[in-house]
N, C-alpha and C. Protein backbone atom coordinates (compact mmCIF):
# COMPACT_ATOMS: atom_id res chain seq x y z
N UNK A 1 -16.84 168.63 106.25
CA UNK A 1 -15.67 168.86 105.43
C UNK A 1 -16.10 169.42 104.09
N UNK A 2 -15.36 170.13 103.78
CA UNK A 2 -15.71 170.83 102.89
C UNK A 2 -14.95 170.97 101.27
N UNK A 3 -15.43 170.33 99.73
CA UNK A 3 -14.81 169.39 99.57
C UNK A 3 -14.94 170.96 98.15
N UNK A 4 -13.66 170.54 96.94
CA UNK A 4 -13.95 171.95 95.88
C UNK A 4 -14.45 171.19 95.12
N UNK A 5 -14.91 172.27 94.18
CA UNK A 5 -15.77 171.53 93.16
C UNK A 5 -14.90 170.99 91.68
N UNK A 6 -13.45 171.55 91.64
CA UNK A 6 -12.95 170.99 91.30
C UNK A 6 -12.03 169.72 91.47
N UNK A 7 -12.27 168.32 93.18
CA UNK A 7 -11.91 168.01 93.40
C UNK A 7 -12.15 166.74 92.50
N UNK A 8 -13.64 166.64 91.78
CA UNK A 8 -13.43 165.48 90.91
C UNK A 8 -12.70 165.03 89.80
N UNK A 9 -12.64 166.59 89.35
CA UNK A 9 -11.69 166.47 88.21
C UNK A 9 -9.85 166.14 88.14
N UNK A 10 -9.93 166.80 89.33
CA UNK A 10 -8.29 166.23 90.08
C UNK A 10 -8.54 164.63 89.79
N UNK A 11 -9.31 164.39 90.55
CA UNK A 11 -8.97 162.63 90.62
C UNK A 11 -8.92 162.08 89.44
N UNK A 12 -10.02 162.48 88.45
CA UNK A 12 -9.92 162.36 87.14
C UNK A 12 -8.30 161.78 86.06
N UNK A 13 -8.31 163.43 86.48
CA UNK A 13 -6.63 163.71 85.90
C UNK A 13 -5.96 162.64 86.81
N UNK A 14 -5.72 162.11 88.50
CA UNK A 14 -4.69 161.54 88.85
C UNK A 14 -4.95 159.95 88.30
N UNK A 15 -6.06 159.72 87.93
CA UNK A 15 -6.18 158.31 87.91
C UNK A 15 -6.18 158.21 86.17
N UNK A 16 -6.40 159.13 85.66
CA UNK A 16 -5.43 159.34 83.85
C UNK A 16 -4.25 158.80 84.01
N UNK A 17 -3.26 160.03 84.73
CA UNK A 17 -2.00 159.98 85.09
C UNK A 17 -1.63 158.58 85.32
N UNK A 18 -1.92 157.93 86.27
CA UNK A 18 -2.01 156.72 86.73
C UNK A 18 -1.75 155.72 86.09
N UNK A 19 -2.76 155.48 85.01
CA UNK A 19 -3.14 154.77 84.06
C UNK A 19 -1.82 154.85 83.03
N UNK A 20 -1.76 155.92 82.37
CA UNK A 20 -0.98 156.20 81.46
C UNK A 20 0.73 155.86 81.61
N UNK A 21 0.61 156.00 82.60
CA UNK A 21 2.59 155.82 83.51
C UNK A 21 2.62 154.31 83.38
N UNK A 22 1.65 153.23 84.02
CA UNK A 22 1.37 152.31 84.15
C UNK A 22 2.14 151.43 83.18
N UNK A 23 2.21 151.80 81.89
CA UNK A 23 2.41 150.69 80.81
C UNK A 23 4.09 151.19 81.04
N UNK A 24 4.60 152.23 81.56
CA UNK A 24 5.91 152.58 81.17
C UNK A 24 6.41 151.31 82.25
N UNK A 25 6.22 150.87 83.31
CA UNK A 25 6.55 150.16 84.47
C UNK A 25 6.61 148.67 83.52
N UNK A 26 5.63 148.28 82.66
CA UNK A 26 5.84 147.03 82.46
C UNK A 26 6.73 146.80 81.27
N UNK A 27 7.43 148.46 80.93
CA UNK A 27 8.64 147.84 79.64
C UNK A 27 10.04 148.15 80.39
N UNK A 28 10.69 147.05 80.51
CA UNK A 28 12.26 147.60 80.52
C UNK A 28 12.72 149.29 80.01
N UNK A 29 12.90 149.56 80.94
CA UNK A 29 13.94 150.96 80.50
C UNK A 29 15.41 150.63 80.55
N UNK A 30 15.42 150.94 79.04
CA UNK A 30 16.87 150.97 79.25
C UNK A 30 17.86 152.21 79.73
N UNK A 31 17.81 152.33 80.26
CA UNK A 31 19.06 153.21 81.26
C UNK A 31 19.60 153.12 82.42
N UNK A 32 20.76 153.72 82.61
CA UNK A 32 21.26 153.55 83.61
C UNK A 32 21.11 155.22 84.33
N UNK A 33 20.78 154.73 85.25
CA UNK A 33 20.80 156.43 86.26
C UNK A 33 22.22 156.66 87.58
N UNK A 34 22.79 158.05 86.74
CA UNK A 34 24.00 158.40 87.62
C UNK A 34 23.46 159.32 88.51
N UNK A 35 23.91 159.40 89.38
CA UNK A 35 24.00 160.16 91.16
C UNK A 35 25.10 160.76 91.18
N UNK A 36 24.67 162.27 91.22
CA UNK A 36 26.28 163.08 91.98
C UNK A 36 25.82 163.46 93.03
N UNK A 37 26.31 163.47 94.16
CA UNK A 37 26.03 163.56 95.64
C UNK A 37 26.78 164.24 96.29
N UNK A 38 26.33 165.61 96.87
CA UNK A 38 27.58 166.67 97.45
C UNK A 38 26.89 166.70 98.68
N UNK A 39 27.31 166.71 99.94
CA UNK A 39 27.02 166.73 101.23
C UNK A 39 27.34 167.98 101.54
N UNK A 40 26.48 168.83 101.60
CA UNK A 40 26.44 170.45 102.17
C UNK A 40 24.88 170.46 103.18
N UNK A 41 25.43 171.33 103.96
CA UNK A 41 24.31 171.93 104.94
C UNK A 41 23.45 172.64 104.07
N UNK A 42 22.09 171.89 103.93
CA UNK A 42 21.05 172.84 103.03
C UNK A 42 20.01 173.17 103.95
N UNK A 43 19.99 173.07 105.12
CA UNK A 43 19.09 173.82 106.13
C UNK A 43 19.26 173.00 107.48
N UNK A 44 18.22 173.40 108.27
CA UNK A 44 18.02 172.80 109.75
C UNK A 44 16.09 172.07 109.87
N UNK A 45 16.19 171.07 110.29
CA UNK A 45 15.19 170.20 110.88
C UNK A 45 14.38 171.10 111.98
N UNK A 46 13.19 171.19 112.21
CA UNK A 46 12.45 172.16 113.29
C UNK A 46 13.29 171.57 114.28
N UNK A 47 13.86 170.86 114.93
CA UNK A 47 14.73 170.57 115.74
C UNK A 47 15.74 171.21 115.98
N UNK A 48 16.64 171.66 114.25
CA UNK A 48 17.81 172.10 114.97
C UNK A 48 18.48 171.09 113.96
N UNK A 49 18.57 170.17 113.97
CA UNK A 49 19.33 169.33 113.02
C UNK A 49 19.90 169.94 111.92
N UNK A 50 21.27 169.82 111.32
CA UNK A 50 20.96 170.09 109.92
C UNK A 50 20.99 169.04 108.65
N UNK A 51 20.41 169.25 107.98
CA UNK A 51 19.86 168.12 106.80
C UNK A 51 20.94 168.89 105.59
N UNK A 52 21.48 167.51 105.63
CA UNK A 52 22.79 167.65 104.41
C UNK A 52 22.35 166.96 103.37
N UNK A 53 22.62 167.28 102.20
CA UNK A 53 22.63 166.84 100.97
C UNK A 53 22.00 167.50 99.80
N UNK A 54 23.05 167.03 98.55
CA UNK A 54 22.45 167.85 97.30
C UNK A 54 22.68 167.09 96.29
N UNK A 55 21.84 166.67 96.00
CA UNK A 55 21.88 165.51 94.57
C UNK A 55 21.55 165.51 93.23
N UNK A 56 21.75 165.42 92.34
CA UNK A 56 21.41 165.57 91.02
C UNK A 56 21.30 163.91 90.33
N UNK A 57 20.25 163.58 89.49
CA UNK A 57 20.42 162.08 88.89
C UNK A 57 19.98 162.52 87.40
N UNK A 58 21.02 162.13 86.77
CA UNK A 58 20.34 161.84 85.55
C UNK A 58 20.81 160.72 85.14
N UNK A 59 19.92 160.23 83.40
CA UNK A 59 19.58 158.99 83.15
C UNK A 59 21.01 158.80 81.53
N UNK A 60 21.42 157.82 81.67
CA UNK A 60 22.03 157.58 80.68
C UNK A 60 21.23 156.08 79.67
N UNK A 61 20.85 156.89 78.78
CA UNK A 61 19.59 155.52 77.53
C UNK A 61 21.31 154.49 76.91
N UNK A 62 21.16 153.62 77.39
CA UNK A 62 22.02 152.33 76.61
C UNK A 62 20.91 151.78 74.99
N UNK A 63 19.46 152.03 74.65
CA UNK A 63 18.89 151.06 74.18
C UNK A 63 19.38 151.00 72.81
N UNK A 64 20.33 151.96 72.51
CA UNK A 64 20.70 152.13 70.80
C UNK A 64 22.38 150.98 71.11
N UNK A 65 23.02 150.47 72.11
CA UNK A 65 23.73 149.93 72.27
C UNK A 65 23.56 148.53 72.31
N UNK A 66 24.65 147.59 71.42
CA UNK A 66 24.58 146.36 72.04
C UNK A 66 25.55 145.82 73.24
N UNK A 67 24.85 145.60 74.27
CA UNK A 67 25.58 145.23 75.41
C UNK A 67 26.31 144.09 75.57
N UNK A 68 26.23 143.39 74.73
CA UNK A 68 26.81 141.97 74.30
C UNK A 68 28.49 141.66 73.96
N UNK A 69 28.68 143.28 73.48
CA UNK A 69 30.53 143.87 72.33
C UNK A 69 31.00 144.36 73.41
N UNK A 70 32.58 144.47 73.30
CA UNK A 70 32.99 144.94 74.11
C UNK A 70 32.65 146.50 73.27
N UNK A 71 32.39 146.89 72.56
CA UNK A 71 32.71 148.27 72.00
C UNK A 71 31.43 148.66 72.66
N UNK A 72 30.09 148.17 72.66
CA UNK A 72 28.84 148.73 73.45
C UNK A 72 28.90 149.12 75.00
N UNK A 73 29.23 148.12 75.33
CA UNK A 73 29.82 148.19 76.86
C UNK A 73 30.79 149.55 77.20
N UNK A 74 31.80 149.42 76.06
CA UNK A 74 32.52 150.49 76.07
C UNK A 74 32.13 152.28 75.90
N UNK A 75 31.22 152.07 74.79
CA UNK A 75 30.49 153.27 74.91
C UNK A 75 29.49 153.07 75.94
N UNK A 76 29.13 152.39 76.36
CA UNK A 76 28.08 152.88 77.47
C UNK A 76 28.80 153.50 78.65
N UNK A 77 30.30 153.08 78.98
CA UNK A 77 31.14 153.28 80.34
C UNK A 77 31.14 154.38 80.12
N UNK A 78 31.80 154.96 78.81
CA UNK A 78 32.06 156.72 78.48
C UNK A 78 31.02 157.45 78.36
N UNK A 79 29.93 157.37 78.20
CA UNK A 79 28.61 157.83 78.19
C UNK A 79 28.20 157.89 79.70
N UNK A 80 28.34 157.07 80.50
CA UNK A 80 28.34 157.47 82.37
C UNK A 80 29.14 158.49 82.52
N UNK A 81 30.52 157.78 82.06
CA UNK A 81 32.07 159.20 82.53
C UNK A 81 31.21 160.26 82.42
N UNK A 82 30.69 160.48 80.70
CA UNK A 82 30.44 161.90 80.46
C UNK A 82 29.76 162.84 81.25
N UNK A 83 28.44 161.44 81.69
CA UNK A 83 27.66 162.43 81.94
C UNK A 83 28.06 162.59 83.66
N UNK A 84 28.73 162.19 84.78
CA UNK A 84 29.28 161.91 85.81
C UNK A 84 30.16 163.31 86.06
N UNK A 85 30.30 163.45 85.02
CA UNK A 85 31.31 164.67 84.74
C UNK A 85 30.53 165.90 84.60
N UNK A 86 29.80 165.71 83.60
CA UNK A 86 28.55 167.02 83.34
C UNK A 86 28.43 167.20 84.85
N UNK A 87 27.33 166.21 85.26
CA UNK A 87 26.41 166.41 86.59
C UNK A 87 27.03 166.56 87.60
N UNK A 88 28.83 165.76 87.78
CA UNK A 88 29.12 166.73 88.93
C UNK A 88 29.76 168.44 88.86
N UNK A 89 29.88 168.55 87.40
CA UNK A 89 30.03 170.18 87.51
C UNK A 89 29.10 171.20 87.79
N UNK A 90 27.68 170.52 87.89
CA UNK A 90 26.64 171.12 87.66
C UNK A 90 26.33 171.33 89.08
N UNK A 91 26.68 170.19 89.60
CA UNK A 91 27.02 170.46 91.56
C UNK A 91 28.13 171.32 91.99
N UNK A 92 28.82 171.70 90.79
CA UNK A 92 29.98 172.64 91.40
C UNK A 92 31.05 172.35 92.57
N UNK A 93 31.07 170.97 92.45
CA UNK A 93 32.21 170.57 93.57
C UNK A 93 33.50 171.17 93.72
N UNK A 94 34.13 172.32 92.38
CA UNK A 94 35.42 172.80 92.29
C UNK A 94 35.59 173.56 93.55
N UNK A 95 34.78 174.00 95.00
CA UNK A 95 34.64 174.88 95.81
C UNK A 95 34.66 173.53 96.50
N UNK A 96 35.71 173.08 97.05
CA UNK A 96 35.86 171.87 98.29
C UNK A 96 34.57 172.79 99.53
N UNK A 97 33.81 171.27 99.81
CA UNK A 97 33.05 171.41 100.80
C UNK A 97 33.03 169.87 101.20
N UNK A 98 33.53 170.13 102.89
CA UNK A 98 33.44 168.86 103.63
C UNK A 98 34.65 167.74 102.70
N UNK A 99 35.52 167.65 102.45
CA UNK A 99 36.47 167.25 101.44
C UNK A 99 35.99 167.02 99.86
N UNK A 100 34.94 167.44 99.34
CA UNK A 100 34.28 166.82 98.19
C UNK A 100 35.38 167.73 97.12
N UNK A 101 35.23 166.95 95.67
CA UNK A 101 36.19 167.07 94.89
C UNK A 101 35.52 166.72 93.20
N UNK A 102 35.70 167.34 92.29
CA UNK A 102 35.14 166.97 91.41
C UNK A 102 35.94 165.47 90.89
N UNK A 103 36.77 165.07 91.46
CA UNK A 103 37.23 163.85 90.77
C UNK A 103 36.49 162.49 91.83
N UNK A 104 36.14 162.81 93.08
CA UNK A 104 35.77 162.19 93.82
C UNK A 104 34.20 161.82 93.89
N UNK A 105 33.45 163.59 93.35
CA UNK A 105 32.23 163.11 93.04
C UNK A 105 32.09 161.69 91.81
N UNK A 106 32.95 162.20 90.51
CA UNK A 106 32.73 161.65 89.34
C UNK A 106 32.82 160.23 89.67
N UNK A 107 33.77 159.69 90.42
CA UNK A 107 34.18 158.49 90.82
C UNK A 107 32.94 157.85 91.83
N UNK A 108 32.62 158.52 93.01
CA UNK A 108 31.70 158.30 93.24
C UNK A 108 29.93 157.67 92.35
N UNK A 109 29.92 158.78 91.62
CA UNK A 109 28.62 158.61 90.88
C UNK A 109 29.05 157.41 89.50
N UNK A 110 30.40 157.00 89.06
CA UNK A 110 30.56 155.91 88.66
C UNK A 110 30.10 154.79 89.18
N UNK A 111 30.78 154.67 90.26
CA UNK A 111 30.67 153.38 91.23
C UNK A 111 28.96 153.35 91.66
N UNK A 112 28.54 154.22 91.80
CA UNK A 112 26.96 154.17 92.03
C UNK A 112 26.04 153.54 90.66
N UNK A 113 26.71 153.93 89.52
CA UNK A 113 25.73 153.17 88.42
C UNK A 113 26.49 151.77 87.71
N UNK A 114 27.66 151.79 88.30
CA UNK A 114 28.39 150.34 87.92
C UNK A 114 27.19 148.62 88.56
N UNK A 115 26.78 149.05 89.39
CA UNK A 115 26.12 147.29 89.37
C UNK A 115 24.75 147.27 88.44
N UNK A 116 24.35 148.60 88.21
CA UNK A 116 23.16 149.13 86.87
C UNK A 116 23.96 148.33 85.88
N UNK A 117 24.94 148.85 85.41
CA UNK A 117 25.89 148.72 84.54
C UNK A 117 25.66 146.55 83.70
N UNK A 118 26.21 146.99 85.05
CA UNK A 118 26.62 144.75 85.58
C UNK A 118 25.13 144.64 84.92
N UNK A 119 24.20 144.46 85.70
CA UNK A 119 22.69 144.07 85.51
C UNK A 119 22.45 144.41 84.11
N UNK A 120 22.36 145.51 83.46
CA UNK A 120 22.36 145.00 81.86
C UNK A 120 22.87 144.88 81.15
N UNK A 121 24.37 144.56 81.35
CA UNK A 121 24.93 143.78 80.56
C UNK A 121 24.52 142.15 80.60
N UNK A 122 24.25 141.90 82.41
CA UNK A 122 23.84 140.40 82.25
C UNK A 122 22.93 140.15 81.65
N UNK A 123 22.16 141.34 81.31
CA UNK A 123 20.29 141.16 80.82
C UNK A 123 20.65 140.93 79.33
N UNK A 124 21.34 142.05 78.74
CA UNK A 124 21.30 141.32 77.71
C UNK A 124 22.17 140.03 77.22
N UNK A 125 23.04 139.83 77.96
CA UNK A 125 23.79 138.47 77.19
C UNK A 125 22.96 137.23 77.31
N UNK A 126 21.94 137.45 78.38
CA UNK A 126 20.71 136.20 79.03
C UNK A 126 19.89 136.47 77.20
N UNK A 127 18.93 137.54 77.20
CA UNK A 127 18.74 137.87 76.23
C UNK A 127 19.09 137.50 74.52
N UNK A 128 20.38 137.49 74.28
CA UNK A 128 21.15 136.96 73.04
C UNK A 128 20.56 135.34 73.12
N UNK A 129 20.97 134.88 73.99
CA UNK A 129 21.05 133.01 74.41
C UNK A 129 19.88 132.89 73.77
């Protein structure tokens, strides 16, 4: 087998990489991540199958919020809307495919970051105590 001579330095760099990501895992992130999800035919499986789906996620940061008020909570809900809204226009749902709908994505990708939602709000009111 025949191995490059730049293969040590790869490992190098992956086990940097590695290292460095590492500390992000042991701090709470605060955000919540929305999902817009449009079910379109984006190709076929060597089979023949076709493999549906087109997704976009982005992250909404709560950490400048207190989750504790109703007014934090509150801006955090409209800060999902917003961005639920951005990201499903960005999927372009206004062109119905398979019944999809931009009010249906948005609703959708709500309900997908609502138990996120739940979970830090419980985190922080545990938190306050």
């Amino acid at each position: 087998m025949k191995t490059s001579k730049f293969a040590p330095m790869f490992m190098i760099a992956a086990a940097a990489c590695t290292l460095a990501g590492a500390g992000a895992y042991g701090q709470a992130m605060e955000v919540v991540t929305v999902e817009a999800v449009r079910e379109i035919i984006v190709g076929k499986s060597p089979i023949g199958a076709p493999i549906k789906e087109l997704s976009i996620r982005s992250r909404v940061s709560y950490a400048d919020l207190d989750l504790t008020t109703a007014e934090g909570t509150a801006t955090l809900e409209k800060r999902i809307k917003d961005t639920a809204v951005s990201t499903c226009k960005e999927l372009k749902v206004q062109i119905p495919a398979e019944g999809s709908t931009e009010e249906k994505c948005v609703k959708e990708a709500m309900d997908g970051a609502a138990p996120q939602v739940a979970a830090a709000i419980e985190a922080a009111k545990k938190a306050k105590k």
